[in-house]
C-alpha atoms as a PDB file:
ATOM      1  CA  UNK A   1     -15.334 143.374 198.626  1.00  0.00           C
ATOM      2  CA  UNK A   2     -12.155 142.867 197.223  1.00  0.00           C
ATOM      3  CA  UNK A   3     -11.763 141.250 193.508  1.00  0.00           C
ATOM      4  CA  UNK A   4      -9.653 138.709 195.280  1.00  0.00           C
ATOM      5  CA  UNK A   5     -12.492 137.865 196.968  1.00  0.00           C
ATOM      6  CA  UNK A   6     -14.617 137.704 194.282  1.00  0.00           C
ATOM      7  CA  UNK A   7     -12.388 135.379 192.719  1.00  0.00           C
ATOM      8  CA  UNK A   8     -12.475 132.747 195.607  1.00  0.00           C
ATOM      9  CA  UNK A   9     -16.497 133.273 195.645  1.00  0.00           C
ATOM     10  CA  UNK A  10     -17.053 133.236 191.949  1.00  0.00           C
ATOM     11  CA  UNK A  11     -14.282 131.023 190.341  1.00  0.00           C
ATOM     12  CA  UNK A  12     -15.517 127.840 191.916  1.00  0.00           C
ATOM     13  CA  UNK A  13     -17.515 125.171 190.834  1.00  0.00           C
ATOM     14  CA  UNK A  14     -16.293 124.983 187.221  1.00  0.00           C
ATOM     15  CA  UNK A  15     -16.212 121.972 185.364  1.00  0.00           C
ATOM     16  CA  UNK A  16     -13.844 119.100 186.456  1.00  0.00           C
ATOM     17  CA  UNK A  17     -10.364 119.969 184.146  1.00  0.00           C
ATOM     18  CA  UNK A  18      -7.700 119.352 186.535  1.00  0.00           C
ATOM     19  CA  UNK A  19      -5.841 122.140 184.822  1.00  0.00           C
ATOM     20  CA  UNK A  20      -6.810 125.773 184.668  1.00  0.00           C
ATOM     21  CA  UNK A  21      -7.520 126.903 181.013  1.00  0.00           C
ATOM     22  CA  UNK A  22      -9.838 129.926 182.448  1.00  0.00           C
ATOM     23  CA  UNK A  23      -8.870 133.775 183.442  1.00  0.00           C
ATOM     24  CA  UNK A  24     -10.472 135.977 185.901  1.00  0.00           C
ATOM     25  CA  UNK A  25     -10.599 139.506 184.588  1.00  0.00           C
ATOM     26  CA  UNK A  26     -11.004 142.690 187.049  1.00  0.00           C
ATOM     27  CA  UNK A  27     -10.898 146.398 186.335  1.00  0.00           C
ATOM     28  CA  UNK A  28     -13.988 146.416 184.291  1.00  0.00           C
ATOM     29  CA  UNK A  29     -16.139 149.516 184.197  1.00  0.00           C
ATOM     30  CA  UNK A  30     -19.329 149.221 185.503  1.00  0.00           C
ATOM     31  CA  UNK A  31     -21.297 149.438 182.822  1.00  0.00           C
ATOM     32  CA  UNK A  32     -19.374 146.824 180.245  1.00  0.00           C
ATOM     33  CA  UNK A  33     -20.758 144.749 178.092  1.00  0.00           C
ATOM     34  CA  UNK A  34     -20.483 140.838 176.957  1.00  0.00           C
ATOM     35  CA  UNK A  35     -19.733 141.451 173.707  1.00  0.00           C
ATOM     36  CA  UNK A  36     -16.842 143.997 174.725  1.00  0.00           C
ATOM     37  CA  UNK A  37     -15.345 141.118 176.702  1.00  0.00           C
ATOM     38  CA  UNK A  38     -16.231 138.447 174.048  1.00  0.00           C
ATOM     39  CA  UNK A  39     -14.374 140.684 171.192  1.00  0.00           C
ATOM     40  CA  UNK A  40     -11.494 141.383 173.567  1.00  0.00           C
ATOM     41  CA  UNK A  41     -10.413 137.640 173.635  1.00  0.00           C
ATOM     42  CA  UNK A  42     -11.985 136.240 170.632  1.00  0.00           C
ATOM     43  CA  UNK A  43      -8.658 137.116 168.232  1.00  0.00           C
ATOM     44  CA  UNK A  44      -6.838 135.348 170.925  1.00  0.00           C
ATOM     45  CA  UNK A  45      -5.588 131.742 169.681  1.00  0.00           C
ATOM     46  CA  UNK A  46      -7.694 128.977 171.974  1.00  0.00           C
ATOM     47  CA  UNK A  47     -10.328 131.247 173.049  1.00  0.00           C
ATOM     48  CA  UNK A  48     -14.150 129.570 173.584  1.00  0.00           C
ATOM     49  CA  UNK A  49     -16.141 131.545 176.139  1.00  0.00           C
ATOM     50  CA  UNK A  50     -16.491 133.925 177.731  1.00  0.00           C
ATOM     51  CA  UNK A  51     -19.073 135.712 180.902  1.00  0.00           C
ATOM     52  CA  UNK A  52     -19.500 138.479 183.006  1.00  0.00           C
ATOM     53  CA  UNK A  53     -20.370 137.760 186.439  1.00  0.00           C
ATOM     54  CA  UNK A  54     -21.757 140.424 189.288  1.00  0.00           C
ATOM     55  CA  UNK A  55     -21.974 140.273 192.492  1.00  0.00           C
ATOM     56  CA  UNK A  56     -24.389 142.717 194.981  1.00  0.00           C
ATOM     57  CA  UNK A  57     -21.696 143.245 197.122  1.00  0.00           C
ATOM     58  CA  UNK A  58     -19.464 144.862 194.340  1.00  0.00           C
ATOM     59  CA  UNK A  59     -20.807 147.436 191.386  1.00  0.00           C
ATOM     60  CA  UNK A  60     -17.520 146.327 188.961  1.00  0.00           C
ATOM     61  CA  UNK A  61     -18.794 143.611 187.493  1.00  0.00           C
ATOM     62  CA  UNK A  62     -15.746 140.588 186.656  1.00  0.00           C
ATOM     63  CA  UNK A  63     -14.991 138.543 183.984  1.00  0.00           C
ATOM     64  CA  UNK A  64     -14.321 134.799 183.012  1.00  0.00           C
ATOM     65  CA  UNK A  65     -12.598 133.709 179.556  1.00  0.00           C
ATOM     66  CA  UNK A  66     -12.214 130.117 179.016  1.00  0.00           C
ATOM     67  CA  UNK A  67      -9.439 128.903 176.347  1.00  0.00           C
ATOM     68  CA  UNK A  68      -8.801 125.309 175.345  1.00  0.00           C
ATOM     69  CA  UNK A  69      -5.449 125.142 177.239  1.00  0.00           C
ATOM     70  CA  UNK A  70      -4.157 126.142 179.923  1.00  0.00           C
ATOM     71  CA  UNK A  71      -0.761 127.661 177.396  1.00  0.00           C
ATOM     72  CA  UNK A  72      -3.288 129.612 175.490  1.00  0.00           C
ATOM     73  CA  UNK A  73      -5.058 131.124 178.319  1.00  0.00           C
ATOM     74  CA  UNK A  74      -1.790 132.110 179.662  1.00  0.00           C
ATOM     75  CA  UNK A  75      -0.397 133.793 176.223  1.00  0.00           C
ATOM     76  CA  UNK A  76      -3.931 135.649 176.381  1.00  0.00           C
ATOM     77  CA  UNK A  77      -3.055 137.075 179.545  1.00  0.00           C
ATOM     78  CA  UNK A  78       0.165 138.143 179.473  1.00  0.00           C
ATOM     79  CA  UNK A  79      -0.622 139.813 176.005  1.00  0.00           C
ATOM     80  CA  UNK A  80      -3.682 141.695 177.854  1.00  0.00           C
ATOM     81  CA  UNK A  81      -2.778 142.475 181.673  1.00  0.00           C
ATOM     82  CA  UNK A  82      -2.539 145.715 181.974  1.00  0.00           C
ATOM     83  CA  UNK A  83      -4.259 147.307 179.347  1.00  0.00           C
ATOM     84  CA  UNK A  84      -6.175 150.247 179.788  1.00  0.00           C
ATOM     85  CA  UNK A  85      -9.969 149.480 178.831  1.00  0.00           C
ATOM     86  CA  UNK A  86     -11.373 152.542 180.588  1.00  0.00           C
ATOM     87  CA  UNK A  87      -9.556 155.284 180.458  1.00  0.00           C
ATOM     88  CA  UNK A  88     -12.130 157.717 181.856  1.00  0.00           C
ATOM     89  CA  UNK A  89     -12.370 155.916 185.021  1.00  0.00           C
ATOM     90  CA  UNK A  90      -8.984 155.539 185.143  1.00  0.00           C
ATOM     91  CA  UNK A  91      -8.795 151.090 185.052  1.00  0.00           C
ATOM     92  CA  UNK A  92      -6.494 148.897 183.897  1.00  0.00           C
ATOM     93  CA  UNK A  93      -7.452 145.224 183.516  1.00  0.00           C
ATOM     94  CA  UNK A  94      -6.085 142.763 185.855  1.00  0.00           C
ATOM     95  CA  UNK A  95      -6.339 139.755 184.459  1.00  0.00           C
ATOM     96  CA  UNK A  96      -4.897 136.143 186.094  1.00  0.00           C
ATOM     97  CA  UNK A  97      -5.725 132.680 185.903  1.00  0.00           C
ATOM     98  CA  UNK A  98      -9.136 131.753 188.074  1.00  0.00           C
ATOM     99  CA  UNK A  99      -9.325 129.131 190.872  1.00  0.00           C
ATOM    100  CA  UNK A 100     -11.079 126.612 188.610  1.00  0.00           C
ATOM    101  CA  UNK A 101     -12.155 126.602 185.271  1.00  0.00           C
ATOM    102  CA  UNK A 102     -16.299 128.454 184.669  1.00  0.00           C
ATOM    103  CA  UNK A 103     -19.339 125.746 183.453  1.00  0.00           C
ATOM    104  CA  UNK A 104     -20.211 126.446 180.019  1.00  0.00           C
ATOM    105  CA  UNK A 105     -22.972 128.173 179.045  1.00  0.00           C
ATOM    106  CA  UNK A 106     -26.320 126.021 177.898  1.00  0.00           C
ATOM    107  CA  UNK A 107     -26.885 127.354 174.494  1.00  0.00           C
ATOM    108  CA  UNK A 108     -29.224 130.192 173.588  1.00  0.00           C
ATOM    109  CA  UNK A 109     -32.711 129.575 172.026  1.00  0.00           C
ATOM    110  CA  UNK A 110     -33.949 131.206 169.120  1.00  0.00           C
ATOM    111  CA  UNK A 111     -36.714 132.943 170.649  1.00  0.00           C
ATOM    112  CA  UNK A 112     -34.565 134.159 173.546  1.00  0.00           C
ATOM    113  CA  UNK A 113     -35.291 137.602 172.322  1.00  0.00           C
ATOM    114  CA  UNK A 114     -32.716 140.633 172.492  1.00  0.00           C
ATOM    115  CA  UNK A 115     -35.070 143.027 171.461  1.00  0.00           C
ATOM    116  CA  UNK A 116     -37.712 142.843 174.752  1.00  0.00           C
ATOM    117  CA  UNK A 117     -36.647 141.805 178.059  1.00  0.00           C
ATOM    118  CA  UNK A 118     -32.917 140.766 177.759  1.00  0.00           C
ATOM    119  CA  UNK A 119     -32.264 143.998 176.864  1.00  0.00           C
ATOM    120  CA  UNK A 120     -34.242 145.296 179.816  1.00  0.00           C
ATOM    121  CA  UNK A 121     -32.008 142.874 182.069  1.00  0.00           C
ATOM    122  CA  UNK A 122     -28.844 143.583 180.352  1.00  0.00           C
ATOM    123  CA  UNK A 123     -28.808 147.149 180.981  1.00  0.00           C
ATOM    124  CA  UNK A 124     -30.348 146.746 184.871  1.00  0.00           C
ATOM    125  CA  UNK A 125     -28.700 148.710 187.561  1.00  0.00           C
ATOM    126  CA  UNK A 126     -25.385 147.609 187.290  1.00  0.00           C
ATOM    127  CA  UNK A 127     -24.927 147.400 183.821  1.00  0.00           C
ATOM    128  CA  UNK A 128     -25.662 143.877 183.008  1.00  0.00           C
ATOM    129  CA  UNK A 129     -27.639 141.063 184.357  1.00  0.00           C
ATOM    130  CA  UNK A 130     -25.849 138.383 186.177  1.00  0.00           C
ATOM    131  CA  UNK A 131     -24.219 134.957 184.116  1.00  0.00           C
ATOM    132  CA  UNK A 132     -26.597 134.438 181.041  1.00  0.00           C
ATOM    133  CA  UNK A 133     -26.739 137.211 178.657  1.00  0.00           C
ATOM    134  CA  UNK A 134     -27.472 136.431 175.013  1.00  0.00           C
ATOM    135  CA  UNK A 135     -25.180 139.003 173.830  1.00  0.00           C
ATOM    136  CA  UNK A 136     -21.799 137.247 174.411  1.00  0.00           C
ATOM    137  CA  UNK A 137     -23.157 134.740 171.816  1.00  0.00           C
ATOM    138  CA  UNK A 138     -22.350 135.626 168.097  1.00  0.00           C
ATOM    139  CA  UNK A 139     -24.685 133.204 166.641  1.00  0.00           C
ATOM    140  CA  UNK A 140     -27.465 135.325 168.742  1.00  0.00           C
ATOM    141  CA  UNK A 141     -29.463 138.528 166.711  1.00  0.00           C
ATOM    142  CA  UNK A 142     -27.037 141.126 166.945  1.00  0.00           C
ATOM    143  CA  UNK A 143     -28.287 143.282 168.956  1.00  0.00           C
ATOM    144  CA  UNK A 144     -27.382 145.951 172.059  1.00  0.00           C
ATOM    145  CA  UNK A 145     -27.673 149.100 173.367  1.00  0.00           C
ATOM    146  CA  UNK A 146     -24.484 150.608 171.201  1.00  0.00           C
ATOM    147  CA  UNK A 147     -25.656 149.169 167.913  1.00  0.00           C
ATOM    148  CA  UNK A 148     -29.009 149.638 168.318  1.00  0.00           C
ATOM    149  CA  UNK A 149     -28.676 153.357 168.741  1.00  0.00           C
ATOM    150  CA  UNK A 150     -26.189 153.876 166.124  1.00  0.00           C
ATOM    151  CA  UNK A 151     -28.936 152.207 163.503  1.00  0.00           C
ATOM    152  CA  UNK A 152     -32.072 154.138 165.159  1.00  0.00           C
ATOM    153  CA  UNK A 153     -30.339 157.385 165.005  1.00  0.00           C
ATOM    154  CA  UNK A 154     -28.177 156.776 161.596  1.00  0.00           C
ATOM    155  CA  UNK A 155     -25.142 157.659 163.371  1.00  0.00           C
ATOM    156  CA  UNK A 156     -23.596 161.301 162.759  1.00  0.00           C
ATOM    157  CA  UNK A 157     -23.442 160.810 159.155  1.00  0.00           C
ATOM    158  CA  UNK A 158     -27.419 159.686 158.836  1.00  0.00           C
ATOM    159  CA  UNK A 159     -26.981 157.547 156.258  1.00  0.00           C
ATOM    160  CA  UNK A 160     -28.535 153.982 156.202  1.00  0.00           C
ATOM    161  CA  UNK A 161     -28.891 151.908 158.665  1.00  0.00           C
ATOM    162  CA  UNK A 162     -26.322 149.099 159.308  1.00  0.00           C
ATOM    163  CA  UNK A 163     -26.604 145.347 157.651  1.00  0.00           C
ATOM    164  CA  UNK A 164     -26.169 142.676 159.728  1.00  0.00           C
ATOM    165  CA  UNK A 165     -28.773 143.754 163.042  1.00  0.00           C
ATOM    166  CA  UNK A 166     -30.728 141.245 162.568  1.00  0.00           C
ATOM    167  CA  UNK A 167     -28.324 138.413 162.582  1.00  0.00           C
ATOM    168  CA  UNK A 168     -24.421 137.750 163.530  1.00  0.00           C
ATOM    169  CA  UNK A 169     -24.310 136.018 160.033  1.00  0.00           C
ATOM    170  CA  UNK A 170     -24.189 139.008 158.188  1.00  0.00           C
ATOM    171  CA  UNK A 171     -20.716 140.324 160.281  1.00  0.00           C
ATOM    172  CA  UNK A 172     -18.976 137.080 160.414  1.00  0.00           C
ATOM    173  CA  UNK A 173     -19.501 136.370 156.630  1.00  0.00           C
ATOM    174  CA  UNK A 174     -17.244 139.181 155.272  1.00  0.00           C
ATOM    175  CA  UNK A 175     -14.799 139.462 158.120  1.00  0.00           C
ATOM    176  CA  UNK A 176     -14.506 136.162 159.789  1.00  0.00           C
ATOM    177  CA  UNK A 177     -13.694 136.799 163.000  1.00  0.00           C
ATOM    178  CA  UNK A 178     -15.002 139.757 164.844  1.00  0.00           C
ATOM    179  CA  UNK A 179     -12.354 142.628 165.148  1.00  0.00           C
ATOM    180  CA  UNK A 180     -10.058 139.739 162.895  1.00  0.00           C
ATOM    181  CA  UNK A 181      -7.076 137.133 163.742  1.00  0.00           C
ATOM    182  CA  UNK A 182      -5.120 140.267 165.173  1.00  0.00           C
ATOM    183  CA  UNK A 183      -4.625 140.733 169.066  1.00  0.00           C
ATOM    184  CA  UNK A 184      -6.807 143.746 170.137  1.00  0.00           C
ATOM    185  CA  UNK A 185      -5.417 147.403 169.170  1.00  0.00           C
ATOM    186  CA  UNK A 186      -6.190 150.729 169.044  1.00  0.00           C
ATOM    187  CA  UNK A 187      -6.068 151.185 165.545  1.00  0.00           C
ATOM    188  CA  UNK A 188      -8.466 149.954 163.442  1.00  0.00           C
ATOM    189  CA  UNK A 189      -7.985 148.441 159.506  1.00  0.00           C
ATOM    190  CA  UNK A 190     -10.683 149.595 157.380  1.00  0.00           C
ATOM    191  CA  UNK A 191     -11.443 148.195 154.286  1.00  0.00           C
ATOM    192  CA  UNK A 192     -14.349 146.651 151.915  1.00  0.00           C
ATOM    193  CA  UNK A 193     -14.337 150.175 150.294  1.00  0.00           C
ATOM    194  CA  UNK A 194     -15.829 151.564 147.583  1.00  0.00           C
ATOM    195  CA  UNK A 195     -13.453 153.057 144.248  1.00  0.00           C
ATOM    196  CA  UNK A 196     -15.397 156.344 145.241  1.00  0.00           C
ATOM    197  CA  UNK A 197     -14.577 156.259 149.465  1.00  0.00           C
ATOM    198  CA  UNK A 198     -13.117 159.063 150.279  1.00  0.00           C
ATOM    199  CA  UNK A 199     -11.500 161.046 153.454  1.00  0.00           C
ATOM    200  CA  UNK A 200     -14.872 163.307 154.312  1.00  0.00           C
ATOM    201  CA  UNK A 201     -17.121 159.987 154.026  1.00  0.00           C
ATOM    202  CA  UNK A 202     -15.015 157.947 156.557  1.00  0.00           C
ATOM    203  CA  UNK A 203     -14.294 160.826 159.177  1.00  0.00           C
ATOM    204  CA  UNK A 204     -17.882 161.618 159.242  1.00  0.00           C
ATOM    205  CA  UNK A 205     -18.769 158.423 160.007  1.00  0.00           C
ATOM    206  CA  UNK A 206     -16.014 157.352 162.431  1.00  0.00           C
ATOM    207  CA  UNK A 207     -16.997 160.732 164.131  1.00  0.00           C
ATOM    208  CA  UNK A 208     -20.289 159.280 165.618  1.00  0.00           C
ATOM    209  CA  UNK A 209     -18.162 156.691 167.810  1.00  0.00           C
ATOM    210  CA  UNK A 210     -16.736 157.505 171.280  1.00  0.00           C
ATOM    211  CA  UNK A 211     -13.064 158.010 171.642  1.00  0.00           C
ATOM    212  CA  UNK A 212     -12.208 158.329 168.184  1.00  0.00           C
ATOM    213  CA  UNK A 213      -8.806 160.132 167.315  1.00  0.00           C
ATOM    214  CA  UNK A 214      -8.050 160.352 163.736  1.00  0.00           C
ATOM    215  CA  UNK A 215      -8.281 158.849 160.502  1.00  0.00           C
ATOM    216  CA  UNK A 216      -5.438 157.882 157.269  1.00  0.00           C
ATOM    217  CA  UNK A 217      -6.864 156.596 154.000  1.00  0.00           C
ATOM    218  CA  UNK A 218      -4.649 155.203 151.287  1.00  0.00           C
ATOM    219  CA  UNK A 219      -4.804 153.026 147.946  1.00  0.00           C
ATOM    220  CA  UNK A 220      -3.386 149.338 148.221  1.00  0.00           C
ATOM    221  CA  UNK A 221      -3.672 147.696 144.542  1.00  0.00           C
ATOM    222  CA  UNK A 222      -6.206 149.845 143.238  1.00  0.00           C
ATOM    223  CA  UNK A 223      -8.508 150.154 145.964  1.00  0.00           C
ATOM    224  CA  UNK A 224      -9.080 152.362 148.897  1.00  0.00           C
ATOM    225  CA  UNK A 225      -8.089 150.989 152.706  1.00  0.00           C
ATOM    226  CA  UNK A 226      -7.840 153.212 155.673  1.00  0.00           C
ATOM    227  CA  UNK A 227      -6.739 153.394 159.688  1.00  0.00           C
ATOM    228  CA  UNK A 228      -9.143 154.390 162.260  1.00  0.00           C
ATOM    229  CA  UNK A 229      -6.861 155.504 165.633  1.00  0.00           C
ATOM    230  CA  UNK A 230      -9.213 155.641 168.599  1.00  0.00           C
ATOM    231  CA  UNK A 231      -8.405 156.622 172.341  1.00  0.00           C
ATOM    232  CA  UNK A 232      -8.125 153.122 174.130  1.00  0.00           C
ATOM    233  CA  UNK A 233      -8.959 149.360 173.114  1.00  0.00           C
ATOM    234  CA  UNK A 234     -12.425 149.631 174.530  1.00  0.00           C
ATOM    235  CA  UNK A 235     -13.804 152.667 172.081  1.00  0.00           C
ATOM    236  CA  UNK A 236     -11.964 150.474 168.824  1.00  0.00           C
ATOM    237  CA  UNK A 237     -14.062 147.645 170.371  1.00  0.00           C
ATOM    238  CA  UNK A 238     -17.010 149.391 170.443  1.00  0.00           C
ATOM    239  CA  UNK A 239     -16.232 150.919 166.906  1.00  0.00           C
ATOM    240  CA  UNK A 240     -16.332 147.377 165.368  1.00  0.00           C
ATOM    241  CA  UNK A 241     -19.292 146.589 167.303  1.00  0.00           C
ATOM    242  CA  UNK A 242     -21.329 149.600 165.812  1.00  0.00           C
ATOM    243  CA  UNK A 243     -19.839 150.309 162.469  1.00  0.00           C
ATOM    244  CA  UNK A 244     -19.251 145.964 161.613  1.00  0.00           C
ATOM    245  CA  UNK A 245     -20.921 145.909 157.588  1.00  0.00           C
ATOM    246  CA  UNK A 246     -22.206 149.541 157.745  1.00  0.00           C
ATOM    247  CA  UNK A 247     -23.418 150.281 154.204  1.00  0.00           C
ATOM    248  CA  UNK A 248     -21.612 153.741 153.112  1.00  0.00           C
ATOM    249  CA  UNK A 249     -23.411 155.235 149.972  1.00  0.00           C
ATOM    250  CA  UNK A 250     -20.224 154.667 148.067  1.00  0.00           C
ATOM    251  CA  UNK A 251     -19.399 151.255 148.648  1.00  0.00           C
ATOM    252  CA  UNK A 252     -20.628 148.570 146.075  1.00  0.00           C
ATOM    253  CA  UNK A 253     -19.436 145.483 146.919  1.00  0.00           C
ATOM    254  CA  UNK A 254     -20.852 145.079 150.694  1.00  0.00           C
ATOM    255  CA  UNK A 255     -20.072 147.101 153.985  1.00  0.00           C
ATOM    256  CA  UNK A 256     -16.621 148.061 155.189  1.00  0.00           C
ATOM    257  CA  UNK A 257     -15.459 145.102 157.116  1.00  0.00           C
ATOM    258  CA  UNK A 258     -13.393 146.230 160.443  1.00  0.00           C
ATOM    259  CA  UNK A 259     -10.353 144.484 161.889  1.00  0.00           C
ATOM    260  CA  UNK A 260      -7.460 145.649 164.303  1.00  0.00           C
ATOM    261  CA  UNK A 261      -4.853 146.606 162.868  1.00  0.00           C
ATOM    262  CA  UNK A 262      -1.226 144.727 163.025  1.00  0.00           C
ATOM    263  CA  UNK A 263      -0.097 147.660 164.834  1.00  0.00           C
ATOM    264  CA  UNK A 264      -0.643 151.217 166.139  1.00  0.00           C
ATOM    265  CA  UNK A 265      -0.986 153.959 163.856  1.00  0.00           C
ATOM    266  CA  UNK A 266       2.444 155.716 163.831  1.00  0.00           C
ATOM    267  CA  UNK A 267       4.136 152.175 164.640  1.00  0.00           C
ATOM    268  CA  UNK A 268       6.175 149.812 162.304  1.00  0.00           C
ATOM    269  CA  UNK A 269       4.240 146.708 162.164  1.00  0.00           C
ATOM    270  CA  UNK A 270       6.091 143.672 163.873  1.00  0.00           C
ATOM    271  CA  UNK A 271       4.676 141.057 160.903  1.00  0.00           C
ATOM    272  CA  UNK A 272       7.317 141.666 158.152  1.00  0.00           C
ATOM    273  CA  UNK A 273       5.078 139.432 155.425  1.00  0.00           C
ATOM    274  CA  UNK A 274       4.401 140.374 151.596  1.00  0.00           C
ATOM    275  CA  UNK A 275       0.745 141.923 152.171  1.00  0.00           C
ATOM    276  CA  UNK A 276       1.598 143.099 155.796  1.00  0.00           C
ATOM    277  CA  UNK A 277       0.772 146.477 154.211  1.00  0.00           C
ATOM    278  CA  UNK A 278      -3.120 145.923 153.977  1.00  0.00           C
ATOM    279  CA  UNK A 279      -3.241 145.803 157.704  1.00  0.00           C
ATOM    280  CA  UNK A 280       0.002 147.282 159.397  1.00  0.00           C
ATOM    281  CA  UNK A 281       0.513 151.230 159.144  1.00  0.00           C
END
């Protein structure tokens, strides 16, 4: 079945908007999840929702992201289209505007429960469970397959486990927004460090996340930052996801906080502004 197709099956029967504020997004790997879709968009300006969708005559799941305008949804697509979120499979994301905007989502009960059965559902035979999974929500536990791991087994590093698992509050009060107000990148900004941080402690624990490349630490007013390169979009995204607040045995103020960077490591920034430096490398 054809993501065309899809499209015309799934992009119907949104709410009544006469104009299109919502993108259909193909060229997802099989096994993605609604958090890596919801952090994609979220730095985008308008962004609301987002959901994955599957259908049992296709094993690529697609995607839905709903903006407040239809000039928003469009500046998030042309900024996105074509990026390569999987390189290992070889896909590119194809992203346009969908026949008719999605319904929202009914909002997610406390004891909806990502440790027990949505998990179960979420990692099912095709990689997710279809419409309603309590992961896309950041006000939800924080939770998932990726995280979860990376606190049972300590990551490569072993040290302790990360803060913020058991609720979304504990990422989105030193950050703000997940990933930050950049588009998505590559590289990632690392900062929140401690006076002690140093090369050894950040490589080792960058090292437990797929697709990472390299690392450059520097001092900006007295206090360590650094840049985290990583293969593709999708392992950065799943780097913020896993390492969001992780407590490093040197830091003393809180865990690193994790944002995209203003640009790609190697690559003059584009934002030319007095403290561009604390982000752009």
């Amino acid at each position: 079945m054809s993501d065309a197709s899809i499209k015309e099956e799934r992009g119907g029967g949104g709410g009544g908007d006469d104009v299109v504020r919502t993108l259909f997004i193909s060229g997802l790997p099989q096994d993605v999840q609604e958090r890596e879709l919801f952090n994609l968009f979220r730095p985008c300006d308008g962004y609301e929702s987002s959901q994955l969708q599957v259908t049992s005559r296709s094993v690529h799941p697609v995607g839905f992201a709903t903006f407040v305008d239809q000039p928003s949804a469009l500046s998030a697509r042309d900024a996105l289209n074509g990026v390569i979120f999987d390189p290992a499979a070889g896909l590119k994301l194809r992203i346009e505007l969908a026949k008719a905007n999605s319904k929202p989502k009914r909002a997610r009960t406390e004891d909806g429960g990502v440790n027990g059965t949505a998990d179960k559902k979420f990692r099912g035979s095709v990689g997710l469970a279809p419409m309603s999974n309590p992961l896309m929500d950041p006000f939800a536990p924080y939770s998932g397959p990726g995280i979860m791991q990376h606190a049972v087994m300590g990551g490569s590093y072993g040290g302790p486990e990360p803060i913020g698992i058991g609720s979304a509050s504990g990422v989105m009060s030193s950050g703000g927004k997940l990933g930050g107000s950049n588009p998505p990148c590559t590289t990632l900004f690392v900062a929140n460090l401690g006076p002690t941080c140093n090369e050894l402690e950040l490589r080792d624990l960058f090292s437990s996340c797929p697709g990472f490349v390299k690392l450059r630490i520097q001092m900006k007013r007295g206090a360590p930052v650094a840049f985290a390169e990583f293969q593709d979009i999708h392992s950065s995204t799943m780097a913020i996801n896993q390492l969001q607040n992780y407590m490093l045995p040197s830091c003393d103020r809180g865990g690193v906080r994790l944002e995209y960077a203003k640009s790609r490591m190697g690559l003059p920034s584009r934002h030319q502004s007095n403290d561009s430096g604390d982000r752009s490398n």
